[in-house]
Protein backbone atom coordinates (compact mmCIF):
# COMPACT_ATOMS: atom_id res chain seq x y z
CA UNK A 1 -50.13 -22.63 -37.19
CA UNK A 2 -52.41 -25.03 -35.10
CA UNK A 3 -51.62 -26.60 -31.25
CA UNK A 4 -51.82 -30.22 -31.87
CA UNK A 5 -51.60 -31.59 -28.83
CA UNK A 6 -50.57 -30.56 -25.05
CA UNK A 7 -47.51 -32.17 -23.79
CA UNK A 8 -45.60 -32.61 -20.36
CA UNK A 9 -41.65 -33.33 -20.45
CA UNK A 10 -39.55 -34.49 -17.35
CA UNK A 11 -38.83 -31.34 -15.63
CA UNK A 12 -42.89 -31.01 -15.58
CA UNK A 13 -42.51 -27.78 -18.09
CA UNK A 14 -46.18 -27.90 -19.71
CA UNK A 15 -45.57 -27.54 -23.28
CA UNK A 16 -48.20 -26.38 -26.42
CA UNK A 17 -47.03 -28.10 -29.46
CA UNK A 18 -47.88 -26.42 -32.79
CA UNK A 19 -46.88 -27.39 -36.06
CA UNK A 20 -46.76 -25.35 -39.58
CA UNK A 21 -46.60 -26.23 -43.05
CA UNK A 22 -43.00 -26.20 -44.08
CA UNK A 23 -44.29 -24.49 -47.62
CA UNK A 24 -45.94 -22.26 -45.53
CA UNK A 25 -42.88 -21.70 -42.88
CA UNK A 26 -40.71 -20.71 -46.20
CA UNK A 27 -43.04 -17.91 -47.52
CA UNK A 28 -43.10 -16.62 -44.40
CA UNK A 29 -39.10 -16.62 -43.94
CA UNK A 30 -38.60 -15.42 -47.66
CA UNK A 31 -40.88 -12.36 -47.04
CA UNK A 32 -38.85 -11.62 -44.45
CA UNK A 33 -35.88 -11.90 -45.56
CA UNK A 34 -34.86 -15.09 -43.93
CA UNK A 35 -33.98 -13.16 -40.70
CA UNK A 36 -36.80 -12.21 -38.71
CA UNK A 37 -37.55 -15.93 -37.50
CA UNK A 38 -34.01 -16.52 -37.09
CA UNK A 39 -33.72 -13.07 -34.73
CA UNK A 40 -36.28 -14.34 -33.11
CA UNK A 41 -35.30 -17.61 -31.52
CA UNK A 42 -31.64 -15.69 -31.00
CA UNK A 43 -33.28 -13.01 -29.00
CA UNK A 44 -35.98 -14.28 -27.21
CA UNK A 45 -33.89 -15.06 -23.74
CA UNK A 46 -33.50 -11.19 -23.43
CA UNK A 47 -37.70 -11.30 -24.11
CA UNK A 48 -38.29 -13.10 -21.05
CA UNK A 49 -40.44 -13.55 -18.86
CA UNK A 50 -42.98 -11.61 -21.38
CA UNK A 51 -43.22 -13.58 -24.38
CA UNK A 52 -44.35 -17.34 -24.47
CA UNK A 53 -40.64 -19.55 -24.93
CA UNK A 54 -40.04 -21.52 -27.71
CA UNK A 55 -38.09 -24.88 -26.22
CA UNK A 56 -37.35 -26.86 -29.31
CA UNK A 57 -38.50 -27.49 -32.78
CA UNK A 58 -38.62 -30.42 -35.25
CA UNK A 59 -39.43 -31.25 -38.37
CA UNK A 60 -40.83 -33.90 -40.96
CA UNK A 61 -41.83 -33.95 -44.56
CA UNK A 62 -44.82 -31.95 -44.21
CA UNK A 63 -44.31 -29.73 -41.18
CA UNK A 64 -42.23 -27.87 -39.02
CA UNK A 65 -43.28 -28.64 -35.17
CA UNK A 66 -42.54 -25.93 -32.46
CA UNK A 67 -42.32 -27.18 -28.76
CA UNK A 68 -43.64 -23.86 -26.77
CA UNK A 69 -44.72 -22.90 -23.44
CA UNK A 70 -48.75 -23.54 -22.26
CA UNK A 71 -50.49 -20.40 -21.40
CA UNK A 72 -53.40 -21.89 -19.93
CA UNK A 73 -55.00 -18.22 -19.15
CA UNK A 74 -56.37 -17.96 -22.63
CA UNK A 75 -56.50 -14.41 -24.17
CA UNK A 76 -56.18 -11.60 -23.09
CA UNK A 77 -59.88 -10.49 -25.36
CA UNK A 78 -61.60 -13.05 -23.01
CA UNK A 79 -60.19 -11.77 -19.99
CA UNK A 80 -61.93 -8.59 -20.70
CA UNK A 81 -65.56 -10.09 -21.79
CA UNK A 82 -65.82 -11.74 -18.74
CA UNK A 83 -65.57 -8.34 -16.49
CA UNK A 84 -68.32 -6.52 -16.04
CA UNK A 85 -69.23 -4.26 -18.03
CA UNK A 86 -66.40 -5.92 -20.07
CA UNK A 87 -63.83 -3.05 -18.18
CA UNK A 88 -61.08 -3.66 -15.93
CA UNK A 89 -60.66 -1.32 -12.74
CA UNK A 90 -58.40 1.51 -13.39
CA UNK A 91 -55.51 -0.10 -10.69
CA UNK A 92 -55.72 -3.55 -12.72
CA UNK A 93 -55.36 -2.31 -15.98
CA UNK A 94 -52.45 -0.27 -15.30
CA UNK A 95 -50.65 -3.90 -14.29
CA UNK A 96 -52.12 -5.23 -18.01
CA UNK A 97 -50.81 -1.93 -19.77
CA UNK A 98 -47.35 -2.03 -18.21
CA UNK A 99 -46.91 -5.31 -19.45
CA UNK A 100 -47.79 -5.07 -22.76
CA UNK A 101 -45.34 -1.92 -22.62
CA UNK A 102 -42.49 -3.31 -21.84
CA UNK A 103 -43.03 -6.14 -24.89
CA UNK A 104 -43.02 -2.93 -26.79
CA UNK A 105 -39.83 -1.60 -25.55
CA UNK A 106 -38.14 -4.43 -25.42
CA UNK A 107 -38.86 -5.67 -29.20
CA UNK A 108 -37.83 -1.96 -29.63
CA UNK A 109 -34.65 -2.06 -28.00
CA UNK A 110 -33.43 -5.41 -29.73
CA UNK A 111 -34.68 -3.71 -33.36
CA UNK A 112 -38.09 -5.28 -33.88
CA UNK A 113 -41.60 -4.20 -34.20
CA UNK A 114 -44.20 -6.17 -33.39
CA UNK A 115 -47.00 -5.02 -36.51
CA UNK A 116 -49.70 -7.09 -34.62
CA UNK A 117 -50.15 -5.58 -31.15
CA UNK A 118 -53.56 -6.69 -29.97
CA UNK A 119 -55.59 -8.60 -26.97
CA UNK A 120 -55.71 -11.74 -28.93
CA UNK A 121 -52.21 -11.78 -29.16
CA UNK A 122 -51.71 -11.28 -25.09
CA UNK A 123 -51.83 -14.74 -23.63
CA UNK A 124 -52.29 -15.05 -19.44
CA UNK A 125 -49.97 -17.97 -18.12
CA UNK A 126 -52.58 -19.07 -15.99
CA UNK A 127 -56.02 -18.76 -14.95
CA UNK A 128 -55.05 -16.77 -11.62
CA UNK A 129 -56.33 -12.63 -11.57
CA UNK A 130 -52.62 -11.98 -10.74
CA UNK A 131 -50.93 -14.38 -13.75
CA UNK A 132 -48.82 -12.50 -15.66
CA UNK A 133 -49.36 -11.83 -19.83
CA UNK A 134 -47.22 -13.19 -22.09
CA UNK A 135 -46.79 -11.78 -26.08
CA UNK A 136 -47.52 -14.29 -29.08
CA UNK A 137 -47.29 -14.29 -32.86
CA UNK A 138 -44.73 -12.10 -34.12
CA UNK A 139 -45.22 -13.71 -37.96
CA UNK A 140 -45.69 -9.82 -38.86
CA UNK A 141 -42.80 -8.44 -37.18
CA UNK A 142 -39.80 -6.52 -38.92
CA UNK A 143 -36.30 -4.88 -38.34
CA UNK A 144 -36.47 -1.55 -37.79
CA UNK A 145 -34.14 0.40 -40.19
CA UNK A 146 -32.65 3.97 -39.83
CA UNK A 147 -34.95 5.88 -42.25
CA UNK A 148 -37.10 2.76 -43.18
CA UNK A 149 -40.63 3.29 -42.98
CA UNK A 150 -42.82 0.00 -43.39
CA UNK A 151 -45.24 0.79 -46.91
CA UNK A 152 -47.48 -2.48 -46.24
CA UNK A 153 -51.14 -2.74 -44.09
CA UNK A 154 -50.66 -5.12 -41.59
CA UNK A 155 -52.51 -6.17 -38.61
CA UNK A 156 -56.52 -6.07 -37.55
CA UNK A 157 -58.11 -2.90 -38.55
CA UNK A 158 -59.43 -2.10 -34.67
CA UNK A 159 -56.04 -1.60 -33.72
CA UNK A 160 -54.04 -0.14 -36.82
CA UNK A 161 -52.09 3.22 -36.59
CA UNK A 162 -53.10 5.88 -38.85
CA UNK A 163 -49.61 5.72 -39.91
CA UNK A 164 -50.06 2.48 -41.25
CA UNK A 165 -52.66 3.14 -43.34
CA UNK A 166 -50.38 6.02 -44.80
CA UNK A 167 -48.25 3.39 -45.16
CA UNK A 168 -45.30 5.28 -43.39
CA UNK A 169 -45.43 3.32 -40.08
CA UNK A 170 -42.67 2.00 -38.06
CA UNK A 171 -41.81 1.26 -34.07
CA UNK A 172 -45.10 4.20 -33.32
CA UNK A 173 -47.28 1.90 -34.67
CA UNK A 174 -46.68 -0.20 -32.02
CA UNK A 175 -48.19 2.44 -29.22
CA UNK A 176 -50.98 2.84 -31.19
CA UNK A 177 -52.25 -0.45 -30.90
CA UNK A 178 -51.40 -0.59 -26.95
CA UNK A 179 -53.36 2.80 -26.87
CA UNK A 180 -56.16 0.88 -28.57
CA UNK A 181 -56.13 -1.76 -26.27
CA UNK A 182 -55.85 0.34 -23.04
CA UNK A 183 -58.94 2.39 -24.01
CA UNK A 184 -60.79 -1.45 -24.43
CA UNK A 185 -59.70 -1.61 -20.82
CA UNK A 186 -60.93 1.10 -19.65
CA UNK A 187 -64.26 1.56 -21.53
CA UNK A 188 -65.48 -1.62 -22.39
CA UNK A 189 -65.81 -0.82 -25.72
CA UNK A 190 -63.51 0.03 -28.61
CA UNK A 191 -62.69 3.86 -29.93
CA UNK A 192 -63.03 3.00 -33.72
CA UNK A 193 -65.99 0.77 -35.08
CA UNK A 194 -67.89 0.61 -38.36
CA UNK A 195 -69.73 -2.86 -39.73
CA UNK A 196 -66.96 -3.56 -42.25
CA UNK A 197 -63.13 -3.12 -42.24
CA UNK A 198 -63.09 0.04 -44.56
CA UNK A 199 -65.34 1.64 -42.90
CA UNK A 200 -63.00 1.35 -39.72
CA UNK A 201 -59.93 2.28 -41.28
CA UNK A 202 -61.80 5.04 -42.19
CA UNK A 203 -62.70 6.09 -38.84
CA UNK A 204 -59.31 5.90 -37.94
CA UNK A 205 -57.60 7.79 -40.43
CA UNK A 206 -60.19 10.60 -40.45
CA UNK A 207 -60.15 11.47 -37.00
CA UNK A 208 -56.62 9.72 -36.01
CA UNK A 209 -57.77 10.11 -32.22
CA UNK A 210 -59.12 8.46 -29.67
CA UNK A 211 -62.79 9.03 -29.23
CA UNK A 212 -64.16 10.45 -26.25
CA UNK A 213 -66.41 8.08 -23.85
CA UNK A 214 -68.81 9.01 -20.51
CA UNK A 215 -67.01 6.07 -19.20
CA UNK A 216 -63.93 8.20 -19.48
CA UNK A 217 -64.73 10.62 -16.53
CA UNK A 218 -64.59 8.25 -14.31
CA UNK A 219 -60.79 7.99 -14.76
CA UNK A 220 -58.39 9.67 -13.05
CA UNK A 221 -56.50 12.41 -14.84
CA UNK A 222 -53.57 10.80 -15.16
CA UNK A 223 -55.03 7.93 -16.62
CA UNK A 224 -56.61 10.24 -19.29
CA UNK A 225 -53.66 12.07 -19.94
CA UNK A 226 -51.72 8.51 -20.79
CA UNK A 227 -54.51 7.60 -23.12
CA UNK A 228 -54.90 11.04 -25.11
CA UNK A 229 -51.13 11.46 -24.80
CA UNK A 230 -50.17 8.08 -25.21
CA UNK A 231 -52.37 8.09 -29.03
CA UNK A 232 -50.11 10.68 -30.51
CA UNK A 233 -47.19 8.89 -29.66
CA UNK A 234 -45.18 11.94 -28.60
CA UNK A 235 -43.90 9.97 -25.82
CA UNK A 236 -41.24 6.92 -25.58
CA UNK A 237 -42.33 3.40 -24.28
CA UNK A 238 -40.55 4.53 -21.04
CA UNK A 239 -42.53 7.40 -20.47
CA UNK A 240 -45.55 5.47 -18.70
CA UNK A 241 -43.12 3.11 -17.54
């Protein structure tokens, strides 16, 4: 999916208008089981205001055209590079955290999970400190099922559950990857790294915990007990809420 062009319409809503092959929009509805998009665009009212809005779609012979909202913040990975020491203060993350959270509990509560929970797929609205994230990309999401446990490896390898990789994973997976990205906040750096993608899913199914950092003492302790609670996920989304 590409943004083709930016777009105002009359009520001065800025608009990003992507398009996607129609072949390419029907694999991705078959393999999942022509619902999930559907869902989506049924749901996403309650979603608001954490997920960029969808405000109208059309089609032509060759593509399928989706009207959504600008987030002219850019991405949430950015946002971090350009702190220093690539960390955010310990008050300022929390705000970050809670709002990737409640996208969390939210596609939770409606049935979803997410599969793709990382800082490239946090979007600010705008360019101000204080703008607030919005959630993109849910082409990997899935129902959740009583007794259904997911069996395929989805999502970037920095941020995937050890769960995953056992291919057992389901809603936890999802506070993995925000545990992931909260330790990026905090540390500048991220708790799992090798030069090739093996090699990190390696490192995260051998030691299935967050690795300790210096930059970690400077915390508070109940910022460190989120993180090396929050990676077992033996607490609910509303726990840190």
């Amino acid at each position: 999916m590409t943004v083709i062009q930016r777009s105002k319409i009359k009520n001065h809503h800025h608009l990003a208008p992507r398009k996607m092959s129609r072949l390419l929009f029907f694999f991705w509805h078959s393999a999942q089981g022509g619902g999930v998009g559907g869902a989506m665009l049924a749901l996403w009212p309650n979603f608001a205001p954490h997920y960029v809005q969808p405000y109208n779609a059309f089609e032509d012979d060759s593509y399928i055209y989706i009207a959504m909202e600008l987030c002219e913040g850019g991405e949430l990975l950015d946002r971090i590079f350009s702190k220093k020491d690539s960390r955010y203060t310990e008050k300022d993350a929390a705000i970050i955290v809670r709002q990737m959270l409640k996208v969390a509990a939210q596609c939770h509560l409606h049935g979803l999970v997410h599969r793709d929970m990382k800082p490239e797929n946090f979007l600010f609205k705008s360019t101000k400190e204080d703008s607030p994230l919005k959630a993109v990309d849910f082409g990997l999401s899935d129902f959740i099922r009583p007794g259904k446990k997911f069996i395929d490896i989805v999502g970037r390898a920095y941020y995937v559950a050890p769960e995953v990789l056992k291919r057992k994973s389901g809603p936890a997976s999802d506070v993995w990857s925000i545990g992931v990205i909260t330790y990026i906040l905090h540390c500048g750096r991220r708790p799992f790294w090798d030069k090739t993608e093996d090699g990190i899913f390696k490192e995260v199914f051998l030691h299935e915990t967050l690795r300790q950092s210096k930059k970690m003492n400077m915390l508070s302790t109940s910022d460190r007990f989120l993180l090396f609670k929050g990676k077992s996920r033996k607490w609910t989304l509303t726990f840190p809420l």
